[in-house]
PDB file of N, CA and C in Angstrom:
ATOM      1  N   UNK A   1      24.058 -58.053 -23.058  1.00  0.00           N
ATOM      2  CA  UNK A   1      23.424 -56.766 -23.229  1.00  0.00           C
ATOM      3  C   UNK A   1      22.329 -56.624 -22.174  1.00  0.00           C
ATOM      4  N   UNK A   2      22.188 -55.582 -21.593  1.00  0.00           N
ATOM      5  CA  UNK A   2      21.441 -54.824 -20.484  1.00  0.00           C
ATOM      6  C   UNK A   2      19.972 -54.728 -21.731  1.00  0.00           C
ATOM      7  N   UNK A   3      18.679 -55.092 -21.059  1.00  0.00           N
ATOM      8  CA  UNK A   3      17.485 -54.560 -21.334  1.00  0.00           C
ATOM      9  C   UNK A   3      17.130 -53.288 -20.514  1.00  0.00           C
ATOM     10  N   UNK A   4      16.694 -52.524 -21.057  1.00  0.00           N
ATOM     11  CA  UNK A   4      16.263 -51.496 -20.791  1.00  0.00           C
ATOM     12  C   UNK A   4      14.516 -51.953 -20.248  1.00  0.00           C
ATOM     13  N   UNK A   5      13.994 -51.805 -19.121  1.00  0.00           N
ATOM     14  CA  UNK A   5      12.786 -51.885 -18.661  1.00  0.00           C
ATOM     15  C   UNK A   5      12.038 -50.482 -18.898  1.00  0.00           C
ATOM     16  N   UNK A   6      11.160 -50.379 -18.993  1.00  0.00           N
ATOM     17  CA  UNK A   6      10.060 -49.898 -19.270  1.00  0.00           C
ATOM     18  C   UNK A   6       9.462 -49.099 -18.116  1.00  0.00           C
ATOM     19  N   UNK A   7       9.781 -49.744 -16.926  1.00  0.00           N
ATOM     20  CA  UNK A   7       8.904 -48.927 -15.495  1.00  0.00           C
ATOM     21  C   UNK A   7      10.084 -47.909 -15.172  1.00  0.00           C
ATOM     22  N   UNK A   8       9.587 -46.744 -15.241  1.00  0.00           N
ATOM     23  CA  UNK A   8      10.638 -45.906 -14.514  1.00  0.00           C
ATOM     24  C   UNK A   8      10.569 -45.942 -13.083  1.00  0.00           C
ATOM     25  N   UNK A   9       9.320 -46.267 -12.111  1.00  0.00           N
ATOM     26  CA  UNK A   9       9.388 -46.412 -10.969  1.00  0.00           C
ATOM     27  C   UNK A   9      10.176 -47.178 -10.605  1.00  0.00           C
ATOM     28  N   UNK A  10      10.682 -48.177 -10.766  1.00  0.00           N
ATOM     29  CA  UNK A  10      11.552 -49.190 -10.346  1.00  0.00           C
ATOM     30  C   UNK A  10      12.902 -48.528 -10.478  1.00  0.00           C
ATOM     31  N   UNK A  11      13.375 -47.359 -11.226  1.00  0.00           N
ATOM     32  CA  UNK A  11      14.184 -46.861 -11.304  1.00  0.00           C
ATOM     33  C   UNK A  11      14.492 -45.823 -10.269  1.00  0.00           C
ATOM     34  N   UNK A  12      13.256 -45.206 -10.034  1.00  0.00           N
ATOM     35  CA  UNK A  12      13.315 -44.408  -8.634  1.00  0.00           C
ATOM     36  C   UNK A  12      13.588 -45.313  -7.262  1.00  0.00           C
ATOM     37  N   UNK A  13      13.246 -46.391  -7.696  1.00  0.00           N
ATOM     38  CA  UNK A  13      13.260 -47.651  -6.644  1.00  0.00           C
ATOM     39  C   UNK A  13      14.868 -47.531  -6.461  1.00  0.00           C
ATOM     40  N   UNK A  14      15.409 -47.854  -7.607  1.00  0.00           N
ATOM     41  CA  UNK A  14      16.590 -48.490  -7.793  1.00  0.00           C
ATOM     42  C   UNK A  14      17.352 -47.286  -6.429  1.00  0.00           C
ATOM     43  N   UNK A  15      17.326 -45.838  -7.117  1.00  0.00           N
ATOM     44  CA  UNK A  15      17.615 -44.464  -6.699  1.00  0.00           C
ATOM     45  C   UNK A  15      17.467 -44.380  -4.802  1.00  0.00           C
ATOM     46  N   UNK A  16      16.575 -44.520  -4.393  1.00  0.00           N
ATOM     47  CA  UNK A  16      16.536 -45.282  -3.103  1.00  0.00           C
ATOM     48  C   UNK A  16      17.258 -45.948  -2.481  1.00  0.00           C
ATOM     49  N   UNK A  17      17.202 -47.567  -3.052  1.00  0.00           N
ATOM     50  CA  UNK A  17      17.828 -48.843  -2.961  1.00  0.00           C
ATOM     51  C   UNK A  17      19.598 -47.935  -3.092  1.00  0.00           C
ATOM     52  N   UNK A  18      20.024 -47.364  -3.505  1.00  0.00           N
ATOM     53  CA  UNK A  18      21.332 -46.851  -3.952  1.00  0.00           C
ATOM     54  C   UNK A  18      21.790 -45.754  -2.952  1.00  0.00           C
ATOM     55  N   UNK A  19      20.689 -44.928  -2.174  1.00  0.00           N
ATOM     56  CA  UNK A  19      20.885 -44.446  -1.150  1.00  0.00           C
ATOM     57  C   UNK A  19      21.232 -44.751  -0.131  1.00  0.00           C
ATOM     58  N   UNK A  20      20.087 -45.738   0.121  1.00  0.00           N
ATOM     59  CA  UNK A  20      20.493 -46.332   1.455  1.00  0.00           C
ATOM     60  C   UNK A  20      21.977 -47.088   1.507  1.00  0.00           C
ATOM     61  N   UNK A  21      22.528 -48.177   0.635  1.00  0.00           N
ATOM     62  CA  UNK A  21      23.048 -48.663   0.486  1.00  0.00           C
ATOM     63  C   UNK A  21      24.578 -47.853   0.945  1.00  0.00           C
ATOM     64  N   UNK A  22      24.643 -46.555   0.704  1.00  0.00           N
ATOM     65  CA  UNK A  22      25.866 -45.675   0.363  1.00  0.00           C
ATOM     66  C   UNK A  22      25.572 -44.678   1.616  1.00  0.00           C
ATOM     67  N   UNK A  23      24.595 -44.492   2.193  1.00  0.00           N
ATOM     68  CA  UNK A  23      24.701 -43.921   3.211  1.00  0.00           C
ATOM     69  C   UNK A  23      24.158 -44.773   4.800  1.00  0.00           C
ATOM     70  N   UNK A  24      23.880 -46.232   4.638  1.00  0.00           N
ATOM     71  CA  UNK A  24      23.699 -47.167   5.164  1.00  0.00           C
ATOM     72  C   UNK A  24      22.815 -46.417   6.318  1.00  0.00           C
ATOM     73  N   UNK A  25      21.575 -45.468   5.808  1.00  0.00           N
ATOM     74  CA  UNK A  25      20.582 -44.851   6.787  1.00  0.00           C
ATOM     75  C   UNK A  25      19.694 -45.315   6.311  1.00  0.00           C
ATOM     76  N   UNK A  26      18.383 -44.997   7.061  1.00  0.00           N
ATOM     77  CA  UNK A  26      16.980 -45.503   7.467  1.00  0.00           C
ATOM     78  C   UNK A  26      16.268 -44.490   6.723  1.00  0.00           C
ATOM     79  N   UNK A  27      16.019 -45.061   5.655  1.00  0.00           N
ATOM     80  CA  UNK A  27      15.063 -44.052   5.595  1.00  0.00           C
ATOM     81  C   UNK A  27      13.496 -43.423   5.521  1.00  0.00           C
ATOM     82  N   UNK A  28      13.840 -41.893   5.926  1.00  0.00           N
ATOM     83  CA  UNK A  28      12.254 -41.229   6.962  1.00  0.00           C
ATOM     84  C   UNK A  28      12.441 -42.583   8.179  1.00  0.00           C
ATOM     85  N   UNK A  29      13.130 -42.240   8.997  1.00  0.00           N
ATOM     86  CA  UNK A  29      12.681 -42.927  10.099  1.00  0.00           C
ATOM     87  C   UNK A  29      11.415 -42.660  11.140  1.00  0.00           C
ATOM     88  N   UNK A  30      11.191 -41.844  11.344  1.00  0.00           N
ATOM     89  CA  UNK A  30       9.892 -40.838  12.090  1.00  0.00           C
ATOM     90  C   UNK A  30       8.749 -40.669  11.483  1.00  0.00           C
ATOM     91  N   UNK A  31       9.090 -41.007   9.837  1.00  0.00           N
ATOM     92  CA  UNK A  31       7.223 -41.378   8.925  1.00  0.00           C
ATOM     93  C   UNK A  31       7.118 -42.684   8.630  1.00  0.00           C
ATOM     94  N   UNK A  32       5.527 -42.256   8.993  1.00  0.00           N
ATOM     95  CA  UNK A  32       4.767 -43.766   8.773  1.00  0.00           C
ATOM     96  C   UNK A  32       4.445 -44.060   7.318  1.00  0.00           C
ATOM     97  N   UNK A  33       4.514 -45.404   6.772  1.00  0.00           N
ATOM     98  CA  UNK A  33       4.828 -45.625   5.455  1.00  0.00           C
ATOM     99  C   UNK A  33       3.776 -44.586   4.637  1.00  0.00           C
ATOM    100  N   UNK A  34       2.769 -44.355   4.625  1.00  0.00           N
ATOM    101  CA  UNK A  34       1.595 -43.699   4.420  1.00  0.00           C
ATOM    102  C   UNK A  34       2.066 -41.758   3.799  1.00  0.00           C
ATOM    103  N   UNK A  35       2.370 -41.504   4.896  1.00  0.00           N
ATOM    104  CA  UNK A  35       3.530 -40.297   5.014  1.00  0.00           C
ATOM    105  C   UNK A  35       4.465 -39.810   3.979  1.00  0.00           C
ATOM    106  N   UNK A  36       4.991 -41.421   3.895  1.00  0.00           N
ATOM    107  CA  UNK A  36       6.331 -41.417   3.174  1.00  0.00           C
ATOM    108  C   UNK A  36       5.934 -41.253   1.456  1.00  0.00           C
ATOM    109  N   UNK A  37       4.926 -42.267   0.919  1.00  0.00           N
ATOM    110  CA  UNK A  37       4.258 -41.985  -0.145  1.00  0.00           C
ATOM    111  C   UNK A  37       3.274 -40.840  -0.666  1.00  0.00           C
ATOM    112  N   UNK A  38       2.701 -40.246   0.514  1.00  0.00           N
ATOM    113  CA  UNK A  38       2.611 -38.666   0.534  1.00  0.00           C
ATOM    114  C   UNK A  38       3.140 -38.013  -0.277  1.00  0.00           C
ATOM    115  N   UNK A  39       4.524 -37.740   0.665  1.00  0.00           N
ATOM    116  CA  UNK A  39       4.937 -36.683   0.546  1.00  0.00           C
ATOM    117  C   UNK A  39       6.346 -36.686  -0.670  1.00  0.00           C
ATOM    118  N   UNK A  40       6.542 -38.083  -0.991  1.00  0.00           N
ATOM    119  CA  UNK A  40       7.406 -38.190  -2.300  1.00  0.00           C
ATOM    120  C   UNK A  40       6.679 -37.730  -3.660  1.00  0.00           C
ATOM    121  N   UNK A  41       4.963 -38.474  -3.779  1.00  0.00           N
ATOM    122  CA  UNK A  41       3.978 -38.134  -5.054  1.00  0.00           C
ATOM    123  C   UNK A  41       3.534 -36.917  -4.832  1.00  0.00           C
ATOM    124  N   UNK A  42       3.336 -35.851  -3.574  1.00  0.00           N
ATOM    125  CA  UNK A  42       3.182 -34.671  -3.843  1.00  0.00           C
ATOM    126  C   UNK A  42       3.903 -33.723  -3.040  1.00  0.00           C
ATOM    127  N   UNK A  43       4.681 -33.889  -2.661  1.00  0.00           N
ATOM    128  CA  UNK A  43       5.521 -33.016  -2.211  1.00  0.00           C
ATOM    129  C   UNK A  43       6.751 -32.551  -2.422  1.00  0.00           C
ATOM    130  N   UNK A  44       7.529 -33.617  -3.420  1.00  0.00           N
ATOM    131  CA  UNK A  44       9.012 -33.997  -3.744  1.00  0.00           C
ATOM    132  C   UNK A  44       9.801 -34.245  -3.064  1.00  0.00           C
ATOM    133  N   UNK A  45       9.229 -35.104  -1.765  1.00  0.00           N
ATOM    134  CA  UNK A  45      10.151 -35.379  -0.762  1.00  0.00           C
ATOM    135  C   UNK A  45      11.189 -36.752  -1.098  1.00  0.00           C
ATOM    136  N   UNK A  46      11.993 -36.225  -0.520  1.00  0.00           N
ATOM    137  CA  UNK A  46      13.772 -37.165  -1.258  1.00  0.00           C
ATOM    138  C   UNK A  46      14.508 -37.096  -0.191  1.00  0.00           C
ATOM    139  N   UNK A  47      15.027 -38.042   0.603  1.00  0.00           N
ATOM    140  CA  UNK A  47      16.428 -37.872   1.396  1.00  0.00           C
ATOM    141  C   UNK A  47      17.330 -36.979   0.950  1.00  0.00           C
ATOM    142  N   UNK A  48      17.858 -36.403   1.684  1.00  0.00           N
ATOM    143  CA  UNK A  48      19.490 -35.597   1.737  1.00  0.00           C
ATOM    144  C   UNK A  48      20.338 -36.400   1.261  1.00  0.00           C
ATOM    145  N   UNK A  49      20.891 -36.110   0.101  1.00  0.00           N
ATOM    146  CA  UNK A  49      22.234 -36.714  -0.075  1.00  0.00           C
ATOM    147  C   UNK A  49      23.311 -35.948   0.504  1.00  0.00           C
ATOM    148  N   UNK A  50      24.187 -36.607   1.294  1.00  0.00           N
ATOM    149  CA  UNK A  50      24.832 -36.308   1.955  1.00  0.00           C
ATOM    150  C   UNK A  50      26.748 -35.634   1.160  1.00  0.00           C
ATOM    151  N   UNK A  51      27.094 -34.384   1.831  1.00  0.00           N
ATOM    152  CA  UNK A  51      27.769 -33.368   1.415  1.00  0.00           C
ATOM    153  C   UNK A  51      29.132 -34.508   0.432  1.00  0.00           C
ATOM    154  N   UNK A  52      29.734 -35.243   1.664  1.00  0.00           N
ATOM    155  CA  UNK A  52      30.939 -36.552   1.144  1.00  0.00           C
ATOM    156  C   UNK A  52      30.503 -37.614   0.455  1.00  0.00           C
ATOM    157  N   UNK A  53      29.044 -37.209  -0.008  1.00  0.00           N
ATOM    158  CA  UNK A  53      29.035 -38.828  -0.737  1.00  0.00           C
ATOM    159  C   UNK A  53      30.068 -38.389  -2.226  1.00  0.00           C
ATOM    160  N   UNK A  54      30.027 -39.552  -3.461  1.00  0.00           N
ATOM    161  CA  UNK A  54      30.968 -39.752  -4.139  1.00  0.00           C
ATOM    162  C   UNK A  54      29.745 -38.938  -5.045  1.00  0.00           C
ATOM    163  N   UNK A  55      30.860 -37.988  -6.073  1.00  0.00           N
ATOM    164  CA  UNK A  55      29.701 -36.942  -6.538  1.00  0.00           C
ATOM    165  C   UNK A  55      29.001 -37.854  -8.252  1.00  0.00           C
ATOM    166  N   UNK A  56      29.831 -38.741  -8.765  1.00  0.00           N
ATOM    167  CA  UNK A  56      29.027 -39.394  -9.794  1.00  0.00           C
ATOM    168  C   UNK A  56      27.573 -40.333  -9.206  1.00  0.00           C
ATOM    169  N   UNK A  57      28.029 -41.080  -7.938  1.00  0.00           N
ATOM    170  CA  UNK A  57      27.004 -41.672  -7.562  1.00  0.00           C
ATOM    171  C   UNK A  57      25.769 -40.865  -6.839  1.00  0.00           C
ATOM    172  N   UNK A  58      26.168 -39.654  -6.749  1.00  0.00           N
ATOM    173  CA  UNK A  58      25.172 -38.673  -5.853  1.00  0.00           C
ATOM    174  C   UNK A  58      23.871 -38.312  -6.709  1.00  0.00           C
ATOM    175  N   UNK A  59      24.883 -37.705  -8.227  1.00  0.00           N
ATOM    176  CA  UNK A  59      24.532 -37.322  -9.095  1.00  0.00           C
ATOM    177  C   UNK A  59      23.356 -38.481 -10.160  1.00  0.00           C
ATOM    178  N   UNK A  60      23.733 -39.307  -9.771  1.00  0.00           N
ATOM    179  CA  UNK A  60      22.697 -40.552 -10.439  1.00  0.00           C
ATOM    180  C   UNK A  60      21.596 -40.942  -9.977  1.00  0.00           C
ATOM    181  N   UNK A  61      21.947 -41.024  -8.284  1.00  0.00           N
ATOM    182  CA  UNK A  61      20.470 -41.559  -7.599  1.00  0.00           C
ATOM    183  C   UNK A  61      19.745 -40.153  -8.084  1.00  0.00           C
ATOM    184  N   UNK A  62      20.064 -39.178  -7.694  1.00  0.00           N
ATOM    185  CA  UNK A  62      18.934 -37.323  -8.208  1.00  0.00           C
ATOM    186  C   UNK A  62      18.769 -37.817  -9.339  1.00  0.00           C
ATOM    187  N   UNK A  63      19.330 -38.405 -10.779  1.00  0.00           N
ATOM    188  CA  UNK A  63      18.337 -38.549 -12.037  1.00  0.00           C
ATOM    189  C   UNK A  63      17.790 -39.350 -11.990  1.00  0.00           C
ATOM    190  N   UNK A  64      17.989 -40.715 -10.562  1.00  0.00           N
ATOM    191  CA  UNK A  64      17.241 -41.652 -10.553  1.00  0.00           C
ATOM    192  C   UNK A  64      15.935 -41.432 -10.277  1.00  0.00           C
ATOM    193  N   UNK A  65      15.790 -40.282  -9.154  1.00  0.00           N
ATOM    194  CA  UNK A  65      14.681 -39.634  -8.405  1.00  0.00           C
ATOM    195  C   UNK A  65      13.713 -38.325  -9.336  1.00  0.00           C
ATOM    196  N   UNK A  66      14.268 -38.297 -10.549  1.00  0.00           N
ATOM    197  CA  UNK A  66      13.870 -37.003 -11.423  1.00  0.00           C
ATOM    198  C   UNK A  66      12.013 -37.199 -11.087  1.00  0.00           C
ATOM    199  N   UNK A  67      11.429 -36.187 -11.332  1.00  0.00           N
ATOM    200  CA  UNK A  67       9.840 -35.967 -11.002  1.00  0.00           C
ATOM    201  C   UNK A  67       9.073 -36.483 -12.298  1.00  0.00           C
ATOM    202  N   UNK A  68       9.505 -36.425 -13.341  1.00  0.00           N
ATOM    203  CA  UNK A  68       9.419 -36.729 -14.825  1.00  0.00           C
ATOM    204  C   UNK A  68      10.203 -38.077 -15.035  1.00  0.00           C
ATOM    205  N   UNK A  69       9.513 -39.078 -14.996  1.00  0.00           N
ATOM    206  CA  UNK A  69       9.956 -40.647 -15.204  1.00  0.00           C
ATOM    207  C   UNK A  69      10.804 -40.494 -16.753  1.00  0.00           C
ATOM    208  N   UNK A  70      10.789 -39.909 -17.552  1.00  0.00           N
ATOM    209  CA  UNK A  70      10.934 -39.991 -18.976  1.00  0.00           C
ATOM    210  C   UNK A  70      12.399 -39.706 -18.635  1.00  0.00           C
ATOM    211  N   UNK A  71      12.677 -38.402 -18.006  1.00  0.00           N
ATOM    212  CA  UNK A  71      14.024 -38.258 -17.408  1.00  0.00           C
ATOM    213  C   UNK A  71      15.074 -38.897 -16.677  1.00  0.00           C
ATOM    214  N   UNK A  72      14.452 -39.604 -16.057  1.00  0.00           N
ATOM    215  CA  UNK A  72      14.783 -40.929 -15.579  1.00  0.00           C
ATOM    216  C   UNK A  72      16.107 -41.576 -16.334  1.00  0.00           C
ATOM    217  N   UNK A  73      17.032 -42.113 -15.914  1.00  0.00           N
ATOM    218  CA  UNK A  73      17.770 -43.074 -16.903  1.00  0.00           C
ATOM    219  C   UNK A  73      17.750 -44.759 -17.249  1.00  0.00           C
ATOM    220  N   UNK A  74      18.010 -44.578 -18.119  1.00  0.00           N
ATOM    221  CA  UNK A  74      17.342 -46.342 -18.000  1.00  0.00           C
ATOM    222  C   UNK A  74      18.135 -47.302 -17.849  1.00  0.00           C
ATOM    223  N   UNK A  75      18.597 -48.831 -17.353  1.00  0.00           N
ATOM    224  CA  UNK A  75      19.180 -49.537 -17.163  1.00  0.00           C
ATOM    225  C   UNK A  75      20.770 -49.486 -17.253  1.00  0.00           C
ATOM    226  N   UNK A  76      20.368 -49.254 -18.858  1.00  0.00           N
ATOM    227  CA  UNK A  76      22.112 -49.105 -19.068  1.00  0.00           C
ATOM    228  C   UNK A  76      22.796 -48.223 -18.892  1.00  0.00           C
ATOM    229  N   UNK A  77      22.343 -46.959 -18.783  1.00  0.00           N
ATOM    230  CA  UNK A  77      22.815 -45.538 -18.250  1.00  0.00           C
ATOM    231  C   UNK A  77      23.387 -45.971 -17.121  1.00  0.00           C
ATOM    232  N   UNK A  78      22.298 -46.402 -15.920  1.00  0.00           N
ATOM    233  CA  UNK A  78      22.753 -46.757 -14.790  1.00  0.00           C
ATOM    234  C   UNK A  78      24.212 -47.558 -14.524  1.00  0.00           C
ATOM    235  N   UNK A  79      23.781 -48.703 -15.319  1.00  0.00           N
ATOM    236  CA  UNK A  79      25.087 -49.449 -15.532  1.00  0.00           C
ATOM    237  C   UNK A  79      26.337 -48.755 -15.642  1.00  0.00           C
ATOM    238  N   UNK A  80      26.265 -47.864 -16.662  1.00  0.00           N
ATOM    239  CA  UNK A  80      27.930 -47.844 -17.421  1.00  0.00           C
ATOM    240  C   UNK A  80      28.156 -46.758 -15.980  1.00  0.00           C
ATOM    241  N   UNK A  81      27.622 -45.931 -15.918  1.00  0.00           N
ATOM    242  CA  UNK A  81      27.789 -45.023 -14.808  1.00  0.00           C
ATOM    243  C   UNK A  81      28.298 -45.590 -13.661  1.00  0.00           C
ATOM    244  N   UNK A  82      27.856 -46.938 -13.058  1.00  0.00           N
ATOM    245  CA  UNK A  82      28.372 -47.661 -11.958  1.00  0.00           C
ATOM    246  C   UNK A  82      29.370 -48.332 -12.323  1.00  0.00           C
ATOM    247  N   UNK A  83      30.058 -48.874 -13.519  1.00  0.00           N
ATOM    248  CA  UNK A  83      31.367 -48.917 -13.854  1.00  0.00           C
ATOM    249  C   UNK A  83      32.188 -47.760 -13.820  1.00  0.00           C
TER     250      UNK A  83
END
């Protein structure tokens, strides 16, 4: 059985970590780390998911990235979804 963690940031982490991975880009290459935490905590800045990615996994990293951590999904969501 999957524990469910408690930090939703790590879940936005995860949401990231799941981007790159699937679109094997850099990401914000042109901002400085500083920038980058900016403009995600007040701006809602998020990479492009890209038009051909696979639309369940597209669709997961965006609830991974939700602005409202509560919304967020938690471990096992993630899981069964990646099965």
């Amino acid at each position: 059985m999957i524990r469910s963690l408690p930090n939703k940031s790590d879940v936005f982490s995860f949401g990231i970590l799941l981007w790159e991975i699937m679109t094997r880009g850099k990401l914000y290459p042109d901002l400085q780390p500083i920038q980058i935490a900016y403009g995600v905590t007040n701006n809602n800045l998020r990479p492009p998911i890209p038009q051909n990615m696979n639309k369940k996994i597209a669709s997961l990293i965006q609830k991974c990235w939700q602005d409202d951590p509560a919304q967020r999904p938690d471990y096992a969501e993630i899981t069964e979804t990646l099965k």
